[in-house]
Protein backbone atom coordinates (compact mmCIF):
# COMPACT_ATOMS: atom_id res chain seq x y z
CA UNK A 1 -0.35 -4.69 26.56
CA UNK A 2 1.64 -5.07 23.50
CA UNK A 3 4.96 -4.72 23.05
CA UNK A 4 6.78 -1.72 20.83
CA UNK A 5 9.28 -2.39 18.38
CA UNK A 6 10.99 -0.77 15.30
CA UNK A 7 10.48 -2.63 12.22
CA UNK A 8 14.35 -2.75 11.66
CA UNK A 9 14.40 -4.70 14.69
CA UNK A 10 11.05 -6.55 14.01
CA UNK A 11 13.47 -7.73 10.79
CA UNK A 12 16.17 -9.14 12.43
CA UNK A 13 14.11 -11.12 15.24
CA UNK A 14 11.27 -11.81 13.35
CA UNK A 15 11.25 -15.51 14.10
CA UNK A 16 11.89 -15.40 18.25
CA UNK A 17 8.75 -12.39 18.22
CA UNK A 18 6.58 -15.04 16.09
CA UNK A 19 7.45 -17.80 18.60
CA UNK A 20 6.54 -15.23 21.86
CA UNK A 21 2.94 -14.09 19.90
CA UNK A 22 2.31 -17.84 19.40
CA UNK A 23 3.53 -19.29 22.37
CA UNK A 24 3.36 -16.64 24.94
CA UNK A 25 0.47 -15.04 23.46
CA UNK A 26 2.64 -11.43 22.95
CA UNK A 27 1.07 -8.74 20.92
CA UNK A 28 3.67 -6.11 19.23
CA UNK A 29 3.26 -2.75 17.41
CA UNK A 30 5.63 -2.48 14.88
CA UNK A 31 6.83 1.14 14.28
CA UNK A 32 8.37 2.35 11.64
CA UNK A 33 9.41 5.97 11.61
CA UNK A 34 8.08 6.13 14.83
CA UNK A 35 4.66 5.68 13.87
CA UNK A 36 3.08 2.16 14.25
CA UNK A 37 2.83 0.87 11.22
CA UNK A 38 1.42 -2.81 11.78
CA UNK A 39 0.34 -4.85 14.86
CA UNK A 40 1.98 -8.82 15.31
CA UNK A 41 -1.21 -10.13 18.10
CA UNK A 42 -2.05 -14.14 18.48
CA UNK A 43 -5.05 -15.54 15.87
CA UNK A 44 -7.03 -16.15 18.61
CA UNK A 45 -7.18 -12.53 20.33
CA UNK A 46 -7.46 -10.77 16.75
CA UNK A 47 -10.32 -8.65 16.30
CA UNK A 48 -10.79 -9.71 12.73
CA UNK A 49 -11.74 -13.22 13.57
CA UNK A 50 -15.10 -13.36 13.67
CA UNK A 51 -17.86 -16.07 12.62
CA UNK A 52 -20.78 -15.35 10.82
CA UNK A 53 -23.09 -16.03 13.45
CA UNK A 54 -20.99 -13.17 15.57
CA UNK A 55 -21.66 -11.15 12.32
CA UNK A 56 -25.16 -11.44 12.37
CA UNK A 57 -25.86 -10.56 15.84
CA UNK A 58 -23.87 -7.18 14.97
CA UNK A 59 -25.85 -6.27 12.11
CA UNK A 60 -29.10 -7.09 14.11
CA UNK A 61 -27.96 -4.67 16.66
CA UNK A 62 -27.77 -1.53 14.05
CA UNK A 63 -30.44 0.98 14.48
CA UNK A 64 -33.11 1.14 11.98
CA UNK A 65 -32.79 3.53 9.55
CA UNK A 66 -36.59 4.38 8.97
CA UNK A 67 -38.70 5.89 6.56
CA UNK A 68 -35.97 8.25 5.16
CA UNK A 69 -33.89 5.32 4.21
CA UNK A 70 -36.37 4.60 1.75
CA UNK A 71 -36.95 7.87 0.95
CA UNK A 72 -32.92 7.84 0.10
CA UNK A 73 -32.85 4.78 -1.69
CA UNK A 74 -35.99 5.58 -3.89
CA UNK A 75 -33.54 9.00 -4.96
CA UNK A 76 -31.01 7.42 -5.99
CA UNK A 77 -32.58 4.79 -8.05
CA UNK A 78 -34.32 7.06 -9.74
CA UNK A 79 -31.19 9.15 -10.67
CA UNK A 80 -29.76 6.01 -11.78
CA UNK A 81 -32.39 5.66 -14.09
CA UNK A 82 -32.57 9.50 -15.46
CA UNK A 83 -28.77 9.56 -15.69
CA UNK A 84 -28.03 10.87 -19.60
CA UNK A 85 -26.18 8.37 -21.83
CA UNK A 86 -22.38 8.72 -22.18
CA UNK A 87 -20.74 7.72 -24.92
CA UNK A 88 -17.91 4.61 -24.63
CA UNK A 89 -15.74 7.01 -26.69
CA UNK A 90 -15.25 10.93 -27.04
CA UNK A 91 -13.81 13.44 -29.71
CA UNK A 92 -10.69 13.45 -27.87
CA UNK A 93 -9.30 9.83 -28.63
């Protein structure tokens, strides 16, 4: 469970809460006007390190969007392609 602490204080002991997230494997939530405002959690725990093979498996897991994905993507090209020019300048520069 991490640990709560104001970002004033965060400031001050910034180097002892680095050593107890590395070391000790601490995670903080750093508040700041008493809403968190940042979380301080080991490299290894994070939730944003992931490999590309962990990656794929996650996108081969998403449902299949079907027919109407298609459907959708045929729509918009084509509105791409019927959009009317716009001019790079207008009568107001």
């Amino acid at each position: 469970m991490a640990k709560t602490i104001k970002a004033t204080d965060a400031v001050r002991t910034f180097s002892d809460i680095l050593n107890s997230v590395k070391y000790r494997h601490e995670s903080y939530t750093i508040v700041r006007g008493g809403k968190p405002a940042a979380a301080l959690v080991p490299v290894e725990t994070s939730p944003m390190r992931k490999t590309l093979r962990e990656l794929k498996a996650v996108l081969s897991n998403l449902p299949r969007l079907g027919k109407d994905a298609e459907s959708f993507l045929h729509d918009i090209e084509e509105g791409l392609r019927n959009q009317p020019h716009v001019p790079d300048r207008t009568t107001w520069e």
